[in-house]
N, C-alpha and C. Protein backbone atom coordinates (compact mmCIF):
# COMPACT_ATOMS: atom_id res chain seq x y z
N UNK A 1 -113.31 -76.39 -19.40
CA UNK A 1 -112.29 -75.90 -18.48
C UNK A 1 -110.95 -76.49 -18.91
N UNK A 2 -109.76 -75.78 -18.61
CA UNK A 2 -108.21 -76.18 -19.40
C UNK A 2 -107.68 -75.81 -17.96
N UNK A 3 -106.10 -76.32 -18.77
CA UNK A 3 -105.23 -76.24 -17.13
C UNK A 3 -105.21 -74.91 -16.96
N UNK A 4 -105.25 -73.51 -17.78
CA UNK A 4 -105.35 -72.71 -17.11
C UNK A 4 -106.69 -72.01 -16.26
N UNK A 5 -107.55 -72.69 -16.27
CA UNK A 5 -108.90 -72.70 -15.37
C UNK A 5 -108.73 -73.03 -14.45
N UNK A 6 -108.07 -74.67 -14.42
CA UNK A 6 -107.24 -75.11 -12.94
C UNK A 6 -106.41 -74.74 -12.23
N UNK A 7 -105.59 -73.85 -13.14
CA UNK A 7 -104.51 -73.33 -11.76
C UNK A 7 -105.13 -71.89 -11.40
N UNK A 8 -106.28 -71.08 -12.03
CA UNK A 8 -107.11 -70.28 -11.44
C UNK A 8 -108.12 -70.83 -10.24
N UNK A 9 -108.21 -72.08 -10.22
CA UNK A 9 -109.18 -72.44 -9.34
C UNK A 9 -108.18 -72.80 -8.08
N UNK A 10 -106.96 -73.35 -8.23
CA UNK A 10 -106.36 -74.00 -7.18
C UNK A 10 -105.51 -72.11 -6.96
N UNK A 11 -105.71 -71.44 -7.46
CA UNK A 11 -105.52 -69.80 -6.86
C UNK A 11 -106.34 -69.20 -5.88
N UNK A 12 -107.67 -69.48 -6.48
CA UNK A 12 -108.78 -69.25 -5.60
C UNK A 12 -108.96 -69.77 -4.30
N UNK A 13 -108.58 -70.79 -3.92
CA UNK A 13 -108.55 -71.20 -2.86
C UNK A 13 -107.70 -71.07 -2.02
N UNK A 14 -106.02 -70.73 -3.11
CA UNK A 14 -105.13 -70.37 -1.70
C UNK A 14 -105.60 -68.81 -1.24
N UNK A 15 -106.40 -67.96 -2.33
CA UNK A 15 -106.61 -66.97 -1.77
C UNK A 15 -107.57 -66.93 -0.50
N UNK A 16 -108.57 -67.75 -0.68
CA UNK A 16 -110.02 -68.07 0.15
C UNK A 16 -108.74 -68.53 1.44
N UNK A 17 -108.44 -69.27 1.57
CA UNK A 17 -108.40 -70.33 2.57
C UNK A 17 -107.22 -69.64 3.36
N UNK A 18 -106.26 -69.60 2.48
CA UNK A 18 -104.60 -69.46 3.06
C UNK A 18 -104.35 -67.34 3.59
N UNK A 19 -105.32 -66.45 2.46
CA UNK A 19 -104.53 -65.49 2.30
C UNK A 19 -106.23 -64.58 3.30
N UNK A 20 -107.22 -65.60 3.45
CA UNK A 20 -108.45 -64.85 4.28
C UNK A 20 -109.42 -63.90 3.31
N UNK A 21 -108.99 -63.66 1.53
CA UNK A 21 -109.22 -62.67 1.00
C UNK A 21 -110.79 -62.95 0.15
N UNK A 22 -111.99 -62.76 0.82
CA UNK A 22 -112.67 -63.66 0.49
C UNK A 22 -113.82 -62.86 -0.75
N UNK A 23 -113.61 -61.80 -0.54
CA UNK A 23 -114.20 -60.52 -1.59
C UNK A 23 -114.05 -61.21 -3.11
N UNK A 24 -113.01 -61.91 -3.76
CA UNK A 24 -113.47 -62.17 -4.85
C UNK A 24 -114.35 -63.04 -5.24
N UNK A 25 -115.03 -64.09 -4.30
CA UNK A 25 -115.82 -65.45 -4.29
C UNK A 25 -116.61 -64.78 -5.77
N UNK A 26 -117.61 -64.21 -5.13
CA UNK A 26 -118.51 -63.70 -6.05
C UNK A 26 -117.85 -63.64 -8.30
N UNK A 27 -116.72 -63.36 -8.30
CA UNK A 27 -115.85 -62.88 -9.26
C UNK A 27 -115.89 -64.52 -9.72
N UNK A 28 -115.77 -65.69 -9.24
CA UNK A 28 -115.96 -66.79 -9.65
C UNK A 28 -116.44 -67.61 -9.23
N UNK A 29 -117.71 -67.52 -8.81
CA UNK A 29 -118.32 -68.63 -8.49
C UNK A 29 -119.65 -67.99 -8.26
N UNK A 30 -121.18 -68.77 -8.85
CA UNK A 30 -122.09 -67.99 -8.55
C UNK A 30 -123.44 -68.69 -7.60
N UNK A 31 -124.03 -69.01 -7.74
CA UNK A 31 -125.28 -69.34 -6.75
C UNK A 31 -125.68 -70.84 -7.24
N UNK A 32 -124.84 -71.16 -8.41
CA UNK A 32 -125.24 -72.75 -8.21
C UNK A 32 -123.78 -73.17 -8.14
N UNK A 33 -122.42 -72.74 -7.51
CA UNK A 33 -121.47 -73.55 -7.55
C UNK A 33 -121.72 -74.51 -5.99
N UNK A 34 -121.63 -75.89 -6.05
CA UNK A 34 -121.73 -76.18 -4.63
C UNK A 34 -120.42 -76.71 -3.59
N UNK A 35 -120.88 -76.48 -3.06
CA UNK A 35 -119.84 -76.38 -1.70
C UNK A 35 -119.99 -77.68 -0.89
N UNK A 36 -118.91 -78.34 -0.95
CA UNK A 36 -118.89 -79.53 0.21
C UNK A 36 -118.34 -79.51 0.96
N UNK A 37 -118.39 -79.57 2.35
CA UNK A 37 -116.86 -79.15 3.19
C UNK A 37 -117.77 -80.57 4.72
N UNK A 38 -117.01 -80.49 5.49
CA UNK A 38 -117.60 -81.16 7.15
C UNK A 38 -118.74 -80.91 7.37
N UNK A 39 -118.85 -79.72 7.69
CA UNK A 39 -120.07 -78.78 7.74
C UNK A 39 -121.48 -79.37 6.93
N UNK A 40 -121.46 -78.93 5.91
CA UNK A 40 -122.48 -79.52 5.10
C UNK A 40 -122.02 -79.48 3.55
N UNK A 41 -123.27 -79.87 2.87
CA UNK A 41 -122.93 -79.27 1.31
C UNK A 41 -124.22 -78.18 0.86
N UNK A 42 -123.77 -77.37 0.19
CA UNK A 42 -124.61 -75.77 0.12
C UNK A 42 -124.29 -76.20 -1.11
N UNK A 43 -125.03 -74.99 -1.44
CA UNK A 43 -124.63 -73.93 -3.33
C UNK A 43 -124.93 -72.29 -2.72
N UNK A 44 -123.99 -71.68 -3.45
CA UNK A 44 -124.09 -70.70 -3.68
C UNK A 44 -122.67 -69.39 -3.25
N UNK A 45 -122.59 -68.64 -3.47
CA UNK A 45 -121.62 -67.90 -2.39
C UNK A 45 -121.87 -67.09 -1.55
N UNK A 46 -123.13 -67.00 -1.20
CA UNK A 46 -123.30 -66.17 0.24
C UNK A 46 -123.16 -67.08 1.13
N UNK A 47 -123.36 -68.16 0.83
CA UNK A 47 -123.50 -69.41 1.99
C UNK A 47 -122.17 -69.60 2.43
N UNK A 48 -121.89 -69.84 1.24
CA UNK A 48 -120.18 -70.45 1.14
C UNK A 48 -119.44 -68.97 1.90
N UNK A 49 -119.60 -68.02 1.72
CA UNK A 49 -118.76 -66.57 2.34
C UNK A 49 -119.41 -67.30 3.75
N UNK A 50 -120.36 -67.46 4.68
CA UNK A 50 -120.96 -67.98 5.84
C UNK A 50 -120.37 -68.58 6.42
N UNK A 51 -120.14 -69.77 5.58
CA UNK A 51 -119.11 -70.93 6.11
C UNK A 51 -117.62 -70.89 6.38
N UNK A 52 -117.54 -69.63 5.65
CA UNK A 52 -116.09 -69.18 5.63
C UNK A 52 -115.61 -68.81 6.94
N UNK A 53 -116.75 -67.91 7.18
CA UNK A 53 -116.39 -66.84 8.41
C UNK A 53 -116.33 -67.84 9.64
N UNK A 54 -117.53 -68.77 9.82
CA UNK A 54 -116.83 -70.07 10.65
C UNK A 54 -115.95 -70.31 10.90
N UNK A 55 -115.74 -71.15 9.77
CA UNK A 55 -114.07 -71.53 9.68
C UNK A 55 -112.89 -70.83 10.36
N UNK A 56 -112.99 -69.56 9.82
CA UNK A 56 -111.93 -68.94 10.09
C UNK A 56 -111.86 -67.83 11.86
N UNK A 57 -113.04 -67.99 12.05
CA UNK A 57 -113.58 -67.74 13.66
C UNK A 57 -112.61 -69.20 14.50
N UNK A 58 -113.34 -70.41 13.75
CA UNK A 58 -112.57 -71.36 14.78
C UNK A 58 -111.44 -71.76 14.61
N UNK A 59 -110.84 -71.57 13.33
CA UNK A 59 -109.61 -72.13 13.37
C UNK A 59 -109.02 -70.84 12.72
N UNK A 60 -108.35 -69.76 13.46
CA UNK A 60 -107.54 -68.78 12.34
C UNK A 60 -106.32 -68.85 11.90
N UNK A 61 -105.57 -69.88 12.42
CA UNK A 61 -104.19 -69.79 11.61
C UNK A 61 -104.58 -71.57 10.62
N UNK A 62 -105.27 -71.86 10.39
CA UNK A 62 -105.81 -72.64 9.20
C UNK A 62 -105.17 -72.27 8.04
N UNK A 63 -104.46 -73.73 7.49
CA UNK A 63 -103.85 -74.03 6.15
C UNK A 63 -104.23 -74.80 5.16
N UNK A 64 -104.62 -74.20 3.94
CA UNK A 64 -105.43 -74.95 3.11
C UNK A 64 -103.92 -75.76 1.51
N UNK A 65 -104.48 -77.26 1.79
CA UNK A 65 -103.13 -77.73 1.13
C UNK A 65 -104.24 -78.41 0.11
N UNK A 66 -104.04 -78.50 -0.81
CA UNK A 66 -104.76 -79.06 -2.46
C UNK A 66 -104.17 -80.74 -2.39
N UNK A 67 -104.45 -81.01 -2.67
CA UNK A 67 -103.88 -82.69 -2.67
C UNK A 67 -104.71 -83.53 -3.81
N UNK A 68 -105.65 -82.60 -5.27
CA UNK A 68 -106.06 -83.18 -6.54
C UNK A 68 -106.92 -82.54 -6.64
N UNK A 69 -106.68 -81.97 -8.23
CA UNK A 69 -107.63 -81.14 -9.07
C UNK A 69 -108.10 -82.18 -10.39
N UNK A 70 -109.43 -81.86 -10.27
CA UNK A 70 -109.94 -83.08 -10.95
C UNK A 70 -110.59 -81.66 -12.33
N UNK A 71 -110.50 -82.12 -13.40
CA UNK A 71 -111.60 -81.13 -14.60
C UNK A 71 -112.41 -81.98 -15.37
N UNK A 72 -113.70 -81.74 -15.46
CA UNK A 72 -114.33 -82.48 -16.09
C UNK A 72 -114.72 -81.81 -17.09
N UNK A 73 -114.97 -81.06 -18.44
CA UNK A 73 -115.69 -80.21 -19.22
C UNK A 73 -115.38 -78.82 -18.10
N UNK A 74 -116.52 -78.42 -18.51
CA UNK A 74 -116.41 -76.99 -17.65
C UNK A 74 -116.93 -77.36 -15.78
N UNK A 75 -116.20 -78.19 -15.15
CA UNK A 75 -116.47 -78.72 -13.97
C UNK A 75 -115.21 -78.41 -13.50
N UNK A 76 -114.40 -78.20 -12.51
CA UNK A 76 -112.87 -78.44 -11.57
C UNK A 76 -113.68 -79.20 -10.00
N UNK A 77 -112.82 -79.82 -9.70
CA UNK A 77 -113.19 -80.71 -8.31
C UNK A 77 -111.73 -80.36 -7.61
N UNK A 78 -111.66 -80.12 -6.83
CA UNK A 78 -110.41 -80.00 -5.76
C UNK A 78 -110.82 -80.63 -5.14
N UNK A 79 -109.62 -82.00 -4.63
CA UNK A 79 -109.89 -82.44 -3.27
C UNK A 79 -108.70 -81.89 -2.65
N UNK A 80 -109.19 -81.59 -1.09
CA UNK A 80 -108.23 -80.64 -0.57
C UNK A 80 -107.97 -81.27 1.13
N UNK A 81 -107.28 -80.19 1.46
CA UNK A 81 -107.61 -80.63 3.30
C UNK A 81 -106.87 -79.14 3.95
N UNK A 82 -107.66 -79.14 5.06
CA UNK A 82 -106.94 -77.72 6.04
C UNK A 82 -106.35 -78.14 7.23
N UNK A 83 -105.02 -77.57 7.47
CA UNK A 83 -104.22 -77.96 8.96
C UNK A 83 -104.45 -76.96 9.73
C-alpha cells in the first residue's frame, strides 16, 4: 500500500461516515477486512454495512474526523473518531 492507497482509504471513510454513501464498501473492502469500532470488532462488509446503519439510525448528523493513517505493506489502520 503507498500514499496513494492512503488517501483512497482516508476517502472512503469520509464517504462512509461523513457523505452516508455506503454502496461502495463492497468496491474496497471484502469479507476479511476487519472492523473495530465501540460496538464490537467484525470482518467483513455486510456486517460492517450493519453497523453502519446503527450508527447512523442513532446518531445522524455524525462527523467522522481521521486523526492517523497508519500503512503497513498492504495493511492502512485509521485511527479515527466521530462527533
Amino acid at each position: 500500500m503507498n500514499c496513494k492507497q492512503g488517501a483512497i482509504a482516508r476517502d472512503l471513510m469520509g464517504y462512509i461516515w461523513n457523505d452516508k454513501e455506503v454502496d461502495c464498501i463492497s468496491e474496497y473492502m471484502n469479507e476479511q477486512t476487519i472492523i473495530e469500532s465501540p460496538v464490537r470488532i467484525s470482518a467483513g462488509t455486510e456486517v460492517f454495512n450493519k453497523i453502519l446503519q446503527i450508527w447512523f439510525r442513532a446518531f445522524p448528523t455524525l462527523r467522522y474526523t481521521e486523526d492517523e493513517l497508519f500503512i503497513f505493506g498492504n495493511t492502512a489502520t485509521l485511527k479515527w473518531r466521530v462527533s
